[in-house]
N, C-alpha and C. Protein backbone atom coordinates (compact mmCIF):
# COMPACT_ATOMS: atom_id res chain seq x y z
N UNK A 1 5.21 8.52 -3.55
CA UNK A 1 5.60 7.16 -3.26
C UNK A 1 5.11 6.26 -4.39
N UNK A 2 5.96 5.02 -4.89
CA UNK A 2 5.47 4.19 -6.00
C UNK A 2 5.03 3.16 -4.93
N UNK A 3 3.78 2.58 -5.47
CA UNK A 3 3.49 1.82 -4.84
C UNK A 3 2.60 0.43 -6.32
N UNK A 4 3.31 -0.45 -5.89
CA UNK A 4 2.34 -1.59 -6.95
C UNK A 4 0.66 -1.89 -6.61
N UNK A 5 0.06 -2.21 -7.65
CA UNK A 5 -1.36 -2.37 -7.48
C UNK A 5 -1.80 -3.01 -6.52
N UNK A 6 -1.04 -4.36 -6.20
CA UNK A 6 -0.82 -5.39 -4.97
C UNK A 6 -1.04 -5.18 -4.07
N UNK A 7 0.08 -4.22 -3.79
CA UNK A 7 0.16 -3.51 -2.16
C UNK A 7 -0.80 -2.87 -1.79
N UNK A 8 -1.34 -2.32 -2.78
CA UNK A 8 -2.59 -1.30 -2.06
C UNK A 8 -3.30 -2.20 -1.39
N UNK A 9 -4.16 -3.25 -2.24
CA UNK A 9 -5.20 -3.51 -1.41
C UNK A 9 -4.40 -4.88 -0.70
N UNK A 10 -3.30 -5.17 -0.52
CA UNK A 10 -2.87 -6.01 0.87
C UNK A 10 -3.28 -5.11 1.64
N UNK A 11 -2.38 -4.00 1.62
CA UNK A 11 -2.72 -3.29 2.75
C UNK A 11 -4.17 -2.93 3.40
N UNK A 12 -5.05 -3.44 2.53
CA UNK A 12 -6.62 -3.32 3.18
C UNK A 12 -6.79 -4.99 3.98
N UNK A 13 -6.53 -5.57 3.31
CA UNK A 13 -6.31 -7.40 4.01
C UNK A 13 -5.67 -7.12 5.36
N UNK A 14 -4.00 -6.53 5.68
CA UNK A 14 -3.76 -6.47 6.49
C UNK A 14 -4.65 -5.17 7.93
N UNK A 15 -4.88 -4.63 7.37
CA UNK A 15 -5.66 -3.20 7.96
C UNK A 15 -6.95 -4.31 8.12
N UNK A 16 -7.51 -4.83 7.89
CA UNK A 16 -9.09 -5.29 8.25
C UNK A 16 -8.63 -6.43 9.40
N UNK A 17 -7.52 -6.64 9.31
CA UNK A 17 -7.12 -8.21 10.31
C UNK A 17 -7.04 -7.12 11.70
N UNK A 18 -6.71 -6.36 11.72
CA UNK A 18 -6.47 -5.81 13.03
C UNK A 18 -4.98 -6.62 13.61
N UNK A 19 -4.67 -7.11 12.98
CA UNK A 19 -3.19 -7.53 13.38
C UNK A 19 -1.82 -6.62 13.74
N UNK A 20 -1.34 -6.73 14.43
CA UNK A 20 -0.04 -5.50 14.36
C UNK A 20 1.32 -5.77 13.57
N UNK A 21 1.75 -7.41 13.41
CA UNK A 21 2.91 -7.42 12.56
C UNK A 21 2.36 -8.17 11.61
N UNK A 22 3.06 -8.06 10.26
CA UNK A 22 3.24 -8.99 9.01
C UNK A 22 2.93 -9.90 9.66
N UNK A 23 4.01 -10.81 10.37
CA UNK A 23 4.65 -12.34 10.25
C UNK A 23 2.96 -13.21 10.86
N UNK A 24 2.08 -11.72 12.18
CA UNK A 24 0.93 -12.63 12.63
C UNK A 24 -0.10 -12.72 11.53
N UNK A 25 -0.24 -11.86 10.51
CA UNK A 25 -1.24 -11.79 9.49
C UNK A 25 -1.35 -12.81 8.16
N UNK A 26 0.61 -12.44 7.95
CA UNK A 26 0.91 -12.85 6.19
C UNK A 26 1.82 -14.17 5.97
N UNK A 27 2.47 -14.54 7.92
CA UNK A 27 2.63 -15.36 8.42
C UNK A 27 4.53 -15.58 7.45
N UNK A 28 4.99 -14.39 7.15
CA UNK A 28 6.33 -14.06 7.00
C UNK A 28 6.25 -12.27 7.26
N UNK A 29 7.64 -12.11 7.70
CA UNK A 29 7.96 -10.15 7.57
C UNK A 29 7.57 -10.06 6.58
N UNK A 30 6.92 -8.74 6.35
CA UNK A 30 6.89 -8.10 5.18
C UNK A 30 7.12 -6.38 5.34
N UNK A 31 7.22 -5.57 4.23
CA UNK A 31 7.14 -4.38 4.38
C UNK A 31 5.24 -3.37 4.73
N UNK A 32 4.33 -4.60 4.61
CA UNK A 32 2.84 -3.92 4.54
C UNK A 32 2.54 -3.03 5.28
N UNK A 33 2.78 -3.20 7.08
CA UNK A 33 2.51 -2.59 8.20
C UNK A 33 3.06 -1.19 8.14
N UNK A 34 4.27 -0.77 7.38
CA UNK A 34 4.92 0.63 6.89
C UNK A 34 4.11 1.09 6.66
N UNK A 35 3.45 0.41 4.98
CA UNK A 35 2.99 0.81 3.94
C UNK A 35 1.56 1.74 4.69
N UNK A 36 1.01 0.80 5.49
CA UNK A 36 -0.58 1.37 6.39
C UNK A 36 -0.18 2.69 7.04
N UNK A 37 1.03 2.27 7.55
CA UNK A 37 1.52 3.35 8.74
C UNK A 37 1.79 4.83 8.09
N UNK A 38 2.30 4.50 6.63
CA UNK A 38 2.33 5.90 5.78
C UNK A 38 1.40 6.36 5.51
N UNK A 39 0.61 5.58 4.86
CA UNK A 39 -1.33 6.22 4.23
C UNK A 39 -1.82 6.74 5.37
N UNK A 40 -2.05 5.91 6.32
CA UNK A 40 -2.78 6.47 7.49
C UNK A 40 -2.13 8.02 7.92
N UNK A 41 -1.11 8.14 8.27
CA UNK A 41 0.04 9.55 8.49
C UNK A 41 -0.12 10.60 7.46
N UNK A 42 -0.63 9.80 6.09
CA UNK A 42 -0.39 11.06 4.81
C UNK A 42 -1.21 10.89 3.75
N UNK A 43 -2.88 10.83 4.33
CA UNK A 43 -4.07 10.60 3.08
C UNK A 43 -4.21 10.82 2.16
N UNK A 44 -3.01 12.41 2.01
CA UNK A 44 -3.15 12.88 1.17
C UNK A 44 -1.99 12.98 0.22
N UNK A 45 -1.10 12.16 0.06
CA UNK A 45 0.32 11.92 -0.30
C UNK A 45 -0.21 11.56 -1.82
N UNK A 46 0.74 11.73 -2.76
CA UNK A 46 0.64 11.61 -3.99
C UNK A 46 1.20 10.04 -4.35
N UNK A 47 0.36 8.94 -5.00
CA UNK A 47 0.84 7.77 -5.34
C UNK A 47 0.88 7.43 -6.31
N UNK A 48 2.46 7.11 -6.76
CA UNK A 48 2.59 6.90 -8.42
C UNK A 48 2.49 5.23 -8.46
N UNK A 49 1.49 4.45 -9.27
CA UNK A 49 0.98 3.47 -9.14
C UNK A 49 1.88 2.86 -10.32
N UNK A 50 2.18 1.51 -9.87
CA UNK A 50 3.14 0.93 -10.72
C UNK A 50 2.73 -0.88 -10.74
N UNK A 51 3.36 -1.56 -11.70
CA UNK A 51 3.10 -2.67 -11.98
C UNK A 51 4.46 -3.64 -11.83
N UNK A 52 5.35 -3.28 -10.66
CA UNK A 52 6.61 -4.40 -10.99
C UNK A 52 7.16 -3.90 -9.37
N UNK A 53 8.56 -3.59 -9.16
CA UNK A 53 8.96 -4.02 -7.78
C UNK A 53 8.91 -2.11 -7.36
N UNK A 54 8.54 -1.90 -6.00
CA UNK A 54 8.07 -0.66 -5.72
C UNK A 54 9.10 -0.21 -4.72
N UNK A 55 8.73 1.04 -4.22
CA UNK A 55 9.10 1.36 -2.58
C UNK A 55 8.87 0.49 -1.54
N UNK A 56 7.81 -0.17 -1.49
CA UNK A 56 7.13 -1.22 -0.56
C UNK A 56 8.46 -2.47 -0.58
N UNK A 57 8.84 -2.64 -1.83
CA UNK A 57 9.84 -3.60 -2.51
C UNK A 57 11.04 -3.59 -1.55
N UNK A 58 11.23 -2.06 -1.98
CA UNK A 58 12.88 -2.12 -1.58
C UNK A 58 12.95 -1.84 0.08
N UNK A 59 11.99 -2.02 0.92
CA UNK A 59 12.18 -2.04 2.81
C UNK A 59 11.83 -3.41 2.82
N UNK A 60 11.12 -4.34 2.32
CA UNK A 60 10.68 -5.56 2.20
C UNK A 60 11.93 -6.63 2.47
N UNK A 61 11.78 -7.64 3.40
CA UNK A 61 13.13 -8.48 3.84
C UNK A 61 12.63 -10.02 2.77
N UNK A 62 11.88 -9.88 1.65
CA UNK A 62 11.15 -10.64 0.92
C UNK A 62 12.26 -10.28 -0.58
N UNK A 63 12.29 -9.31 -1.09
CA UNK A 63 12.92 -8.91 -2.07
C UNK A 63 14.17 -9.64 -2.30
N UNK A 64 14.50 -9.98 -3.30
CA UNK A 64 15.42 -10.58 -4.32
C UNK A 64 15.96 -9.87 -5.28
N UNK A 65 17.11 -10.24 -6.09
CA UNK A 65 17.38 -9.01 -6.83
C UNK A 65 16.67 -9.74 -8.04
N UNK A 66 15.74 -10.79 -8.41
CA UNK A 66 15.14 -10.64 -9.23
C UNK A 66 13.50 -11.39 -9.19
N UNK A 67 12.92 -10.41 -7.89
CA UNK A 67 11.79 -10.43 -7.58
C UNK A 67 10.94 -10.77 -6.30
N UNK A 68 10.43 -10.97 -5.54
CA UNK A 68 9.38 -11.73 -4.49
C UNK A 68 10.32 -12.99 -4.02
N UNK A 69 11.11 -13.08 -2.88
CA UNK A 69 11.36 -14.07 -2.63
C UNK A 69 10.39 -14.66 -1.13
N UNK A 70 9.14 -14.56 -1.85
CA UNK A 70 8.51 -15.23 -1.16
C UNK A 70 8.33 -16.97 -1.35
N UNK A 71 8.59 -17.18 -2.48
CA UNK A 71 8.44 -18.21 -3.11
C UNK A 71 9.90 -18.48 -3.29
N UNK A 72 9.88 -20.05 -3.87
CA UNK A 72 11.52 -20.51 -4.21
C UNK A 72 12.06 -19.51 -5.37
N UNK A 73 11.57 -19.69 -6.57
CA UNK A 73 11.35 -18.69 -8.05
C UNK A 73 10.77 -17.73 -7.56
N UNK A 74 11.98 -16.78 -7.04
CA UNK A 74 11.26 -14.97 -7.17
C UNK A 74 11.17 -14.70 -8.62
N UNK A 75 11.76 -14.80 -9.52
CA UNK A 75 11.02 -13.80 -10.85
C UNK A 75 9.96 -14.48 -11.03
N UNK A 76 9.38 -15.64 -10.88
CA UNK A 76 8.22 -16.26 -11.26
C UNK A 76 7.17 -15.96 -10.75
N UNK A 77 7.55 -15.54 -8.77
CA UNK A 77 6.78 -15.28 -7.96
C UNK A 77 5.99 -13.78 -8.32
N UNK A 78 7.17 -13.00 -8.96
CA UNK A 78 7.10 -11.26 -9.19
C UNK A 78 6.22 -11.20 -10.17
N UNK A 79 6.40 -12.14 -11.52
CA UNK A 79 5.70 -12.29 -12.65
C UNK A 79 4.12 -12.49 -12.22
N UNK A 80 3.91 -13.55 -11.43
CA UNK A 80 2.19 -13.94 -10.92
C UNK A 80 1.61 -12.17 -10.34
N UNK A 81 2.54 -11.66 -9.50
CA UNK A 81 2.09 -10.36 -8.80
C UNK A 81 1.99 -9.74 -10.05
N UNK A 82 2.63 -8.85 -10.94
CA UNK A 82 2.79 -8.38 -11.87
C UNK A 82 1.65 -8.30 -12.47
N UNK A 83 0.85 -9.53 -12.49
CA UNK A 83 -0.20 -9.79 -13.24
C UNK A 83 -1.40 -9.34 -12.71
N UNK A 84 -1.52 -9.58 -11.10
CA UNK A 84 -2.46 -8.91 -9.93
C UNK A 84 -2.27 -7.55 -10.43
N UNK A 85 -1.09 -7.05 -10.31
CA UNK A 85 -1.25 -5.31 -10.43
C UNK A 85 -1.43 -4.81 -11.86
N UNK A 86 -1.16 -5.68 -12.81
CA UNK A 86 -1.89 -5.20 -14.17
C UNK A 86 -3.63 -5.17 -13.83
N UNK A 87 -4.05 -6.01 -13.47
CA UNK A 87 -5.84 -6.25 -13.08
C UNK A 87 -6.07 -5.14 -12.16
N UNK A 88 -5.19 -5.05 -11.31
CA UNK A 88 -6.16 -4.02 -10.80
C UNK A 88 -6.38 -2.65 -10.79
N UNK A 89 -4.92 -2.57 -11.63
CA UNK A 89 -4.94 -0.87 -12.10
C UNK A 89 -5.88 -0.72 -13.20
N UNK A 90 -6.14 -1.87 -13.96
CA UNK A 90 -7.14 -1.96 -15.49
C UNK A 90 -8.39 -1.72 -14.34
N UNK A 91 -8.75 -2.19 -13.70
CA UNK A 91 -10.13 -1.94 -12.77
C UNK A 91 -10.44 -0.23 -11.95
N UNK A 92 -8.90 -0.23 -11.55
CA UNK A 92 -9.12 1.02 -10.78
C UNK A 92 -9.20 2.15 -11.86
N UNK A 93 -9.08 2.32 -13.12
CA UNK A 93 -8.92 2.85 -14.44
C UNK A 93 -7.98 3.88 -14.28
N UNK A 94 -6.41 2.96 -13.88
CA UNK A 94 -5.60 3.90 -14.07
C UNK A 94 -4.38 2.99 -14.41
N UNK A 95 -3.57 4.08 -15.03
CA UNK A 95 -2.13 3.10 -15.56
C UNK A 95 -1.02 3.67 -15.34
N UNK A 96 0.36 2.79 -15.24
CA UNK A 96 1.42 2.42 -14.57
C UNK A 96 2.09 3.89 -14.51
N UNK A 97 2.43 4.13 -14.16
CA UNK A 97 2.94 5.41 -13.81
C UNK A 97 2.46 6.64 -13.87
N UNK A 98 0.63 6.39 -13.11
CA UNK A 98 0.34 7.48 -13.44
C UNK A 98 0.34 7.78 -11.47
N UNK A 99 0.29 9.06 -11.35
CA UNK A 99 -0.36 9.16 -9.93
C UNK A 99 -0.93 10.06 -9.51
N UNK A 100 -1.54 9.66 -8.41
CA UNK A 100 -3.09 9.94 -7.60
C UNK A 100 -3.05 10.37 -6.05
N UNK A 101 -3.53 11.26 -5.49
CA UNK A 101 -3.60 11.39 -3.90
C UNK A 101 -4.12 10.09 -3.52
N UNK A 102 -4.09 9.71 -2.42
CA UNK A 102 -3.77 8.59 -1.63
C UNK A 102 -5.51 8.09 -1.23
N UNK A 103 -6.58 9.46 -1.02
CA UNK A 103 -7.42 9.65 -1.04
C UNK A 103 -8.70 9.11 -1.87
N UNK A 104 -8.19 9.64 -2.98
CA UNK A 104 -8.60 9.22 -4.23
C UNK A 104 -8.62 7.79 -4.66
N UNK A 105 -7.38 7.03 -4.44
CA UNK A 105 -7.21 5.86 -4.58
C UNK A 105 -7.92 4.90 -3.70
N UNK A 106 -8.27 5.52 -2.57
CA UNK A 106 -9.37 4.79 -1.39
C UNK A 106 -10.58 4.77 -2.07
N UNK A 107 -11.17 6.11 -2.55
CA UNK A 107 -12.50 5.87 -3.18
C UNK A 107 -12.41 5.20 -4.38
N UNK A 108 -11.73 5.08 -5.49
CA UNK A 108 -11.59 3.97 -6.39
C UNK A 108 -11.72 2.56 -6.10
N UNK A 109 -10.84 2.31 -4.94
CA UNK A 109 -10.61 0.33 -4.25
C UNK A 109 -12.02 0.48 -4.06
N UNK A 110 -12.54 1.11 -2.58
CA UNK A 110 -13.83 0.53 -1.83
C UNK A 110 -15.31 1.04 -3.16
N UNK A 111 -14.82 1.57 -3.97
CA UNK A 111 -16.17 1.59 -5.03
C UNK A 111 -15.97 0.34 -6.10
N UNK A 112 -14.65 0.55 -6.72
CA UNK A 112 -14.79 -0.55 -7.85
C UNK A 112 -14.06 -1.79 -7.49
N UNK A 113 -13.21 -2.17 -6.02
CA UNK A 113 -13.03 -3.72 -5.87
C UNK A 113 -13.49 -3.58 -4.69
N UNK A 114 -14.88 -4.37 -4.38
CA UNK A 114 -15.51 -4.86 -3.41
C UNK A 114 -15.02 -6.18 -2.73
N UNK A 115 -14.18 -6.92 -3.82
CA UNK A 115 -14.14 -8.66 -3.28
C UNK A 115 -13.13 -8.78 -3.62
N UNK A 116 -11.91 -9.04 -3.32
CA UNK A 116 -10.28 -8.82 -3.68
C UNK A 116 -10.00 -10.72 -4.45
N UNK A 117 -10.87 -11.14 -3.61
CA UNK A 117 -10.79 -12.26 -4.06
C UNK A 117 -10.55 -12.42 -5.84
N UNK A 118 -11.44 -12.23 -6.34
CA UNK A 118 -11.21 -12.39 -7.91
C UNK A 118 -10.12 -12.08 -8.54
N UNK A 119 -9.90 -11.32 -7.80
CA UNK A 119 -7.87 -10.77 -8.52
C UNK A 119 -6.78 -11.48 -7.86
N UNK A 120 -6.82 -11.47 -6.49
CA UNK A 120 -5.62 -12.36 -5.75
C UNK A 120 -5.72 -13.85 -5.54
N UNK A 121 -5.96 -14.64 -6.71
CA UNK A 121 -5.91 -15.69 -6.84
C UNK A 121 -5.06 -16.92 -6.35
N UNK A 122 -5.18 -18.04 -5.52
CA UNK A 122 -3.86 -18.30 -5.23
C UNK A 122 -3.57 -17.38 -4.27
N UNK A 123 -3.24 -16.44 -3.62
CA UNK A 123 -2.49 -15.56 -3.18
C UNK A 123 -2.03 -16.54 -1.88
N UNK A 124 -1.06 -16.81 -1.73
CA UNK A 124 0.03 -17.50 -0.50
C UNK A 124 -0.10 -16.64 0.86
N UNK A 125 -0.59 -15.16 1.07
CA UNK A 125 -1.05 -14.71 2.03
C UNK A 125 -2.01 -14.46 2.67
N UNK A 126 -3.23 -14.86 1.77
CA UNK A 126 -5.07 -15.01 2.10
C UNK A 126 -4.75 -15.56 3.13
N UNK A 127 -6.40 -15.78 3.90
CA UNK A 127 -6.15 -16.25 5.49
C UNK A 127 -7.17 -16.96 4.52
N UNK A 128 -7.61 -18.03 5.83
CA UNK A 128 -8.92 -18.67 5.07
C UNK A 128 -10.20 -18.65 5.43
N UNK A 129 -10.14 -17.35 5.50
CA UNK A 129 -11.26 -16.23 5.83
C UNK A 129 -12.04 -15.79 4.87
N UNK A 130 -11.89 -16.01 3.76
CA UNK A 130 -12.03 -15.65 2.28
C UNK A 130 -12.00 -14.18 2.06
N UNK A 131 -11.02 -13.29 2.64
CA UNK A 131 -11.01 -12.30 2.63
C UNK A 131 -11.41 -11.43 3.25
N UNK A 132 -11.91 -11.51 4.18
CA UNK A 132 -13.16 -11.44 5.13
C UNK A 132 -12.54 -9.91 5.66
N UNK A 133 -11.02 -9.92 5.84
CA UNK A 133 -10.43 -8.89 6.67
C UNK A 133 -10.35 -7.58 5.27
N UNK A 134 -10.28 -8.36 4.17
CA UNK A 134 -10.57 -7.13 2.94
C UNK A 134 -11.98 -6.67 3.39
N UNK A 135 -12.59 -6.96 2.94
CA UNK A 135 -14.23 -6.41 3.04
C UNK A 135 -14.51 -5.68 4.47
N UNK A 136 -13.79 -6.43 6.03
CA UNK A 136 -13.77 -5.56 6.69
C UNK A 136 -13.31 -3.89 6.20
N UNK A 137 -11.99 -4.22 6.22
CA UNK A 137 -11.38 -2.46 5.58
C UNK A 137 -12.15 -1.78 4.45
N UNK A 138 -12.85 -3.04 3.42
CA UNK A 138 -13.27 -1.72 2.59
C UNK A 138 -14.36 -1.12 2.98
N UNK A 139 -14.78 -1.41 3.89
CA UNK A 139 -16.52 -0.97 4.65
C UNK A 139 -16.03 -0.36 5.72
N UNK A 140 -14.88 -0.08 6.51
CA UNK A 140 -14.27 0.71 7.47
C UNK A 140 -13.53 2.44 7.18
N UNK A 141 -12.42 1.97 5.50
CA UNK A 141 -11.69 2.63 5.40
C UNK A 141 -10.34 2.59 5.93
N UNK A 142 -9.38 3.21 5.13
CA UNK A 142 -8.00 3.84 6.02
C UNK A 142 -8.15 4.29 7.26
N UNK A 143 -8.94 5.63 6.74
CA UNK A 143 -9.01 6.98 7.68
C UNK A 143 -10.75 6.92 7.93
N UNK A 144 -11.06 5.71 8.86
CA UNK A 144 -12.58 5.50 9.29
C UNK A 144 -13.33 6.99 9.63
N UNK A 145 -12.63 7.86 9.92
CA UNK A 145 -13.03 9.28 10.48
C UNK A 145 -13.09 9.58 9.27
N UNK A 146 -13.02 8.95 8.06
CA UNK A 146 -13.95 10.15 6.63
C UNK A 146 -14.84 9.18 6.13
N UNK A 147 -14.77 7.92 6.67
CA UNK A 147 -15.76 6.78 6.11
C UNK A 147 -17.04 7.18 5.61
N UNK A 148 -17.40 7.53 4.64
CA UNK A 148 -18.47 7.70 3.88
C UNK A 148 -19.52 6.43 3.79
């Protein structure tokens, strides 16, 4: 599965809220709740990590044909993300099309991004929690039954 740098750790934001849909968490649909529902189902799934519009992209009722229509300017909107998932693949020390068990990529986030904050700047889907539901998940895990 391609998945952008982004999505990964939303999907820890949304996973720490304990929320069940997008729209109560991110406060529009999104594709995230899949995204959990796959990792959790397949820890061990191979993820080719990417920096622009993903799998996550194309089930997403957000997508544009030229970017994030979360915002008025989707390519502008895609461009700001773009930039999140350049940072955090440079952090997780891996690059755009490379990929990783699903596993692996858990112990990378919860060792080397502790505070999501510094990368998702701005982010239009933070709660104003200051992240609070990240740091939950990264101290929980995906798969809490291997929580180290």
């Amino acid at each position: 599965m391609r998945i952008r740098g982004h999505h990964l750790v939303c999907t820890y934001c949304f996973h720490g809220s304990g929320k069940e849909t997008a729209v109560e968490f991110f406060g529009v649909d999104n594709a995230i709740p899949q995204l959990l529902k796959t990792l959790q189902a397949n820890p061990d799934m191979e993820i080719t990590v990417a920096t622009d519009l993903d799998e996550v992209c194309d089930i997403c009722p957000l997508k544009r044909p030229d970017g994030c229509g979360r915002s008025e300017d989707a390519h502008a909107q895609n461009e700001k993300l773009r930039g999140w998932d350049r940072a955090i693949l440079e952090v997780l020390g891996l690059r755009e099309g490379q990929t990783t068990p699903a596993r692996e990529l858990e112990v990378r986030i919860r060792e080397r991004i502790p505070d999501i904050s510094v990368f998702c700047t701005n982010c239009t889907s933070s709660s104003p929690s200051g992240w609070e539901e990240y740091r939950k998940a990264i101290a929980e895990g995906l798969w809490p039954d291997d929580a180290g």
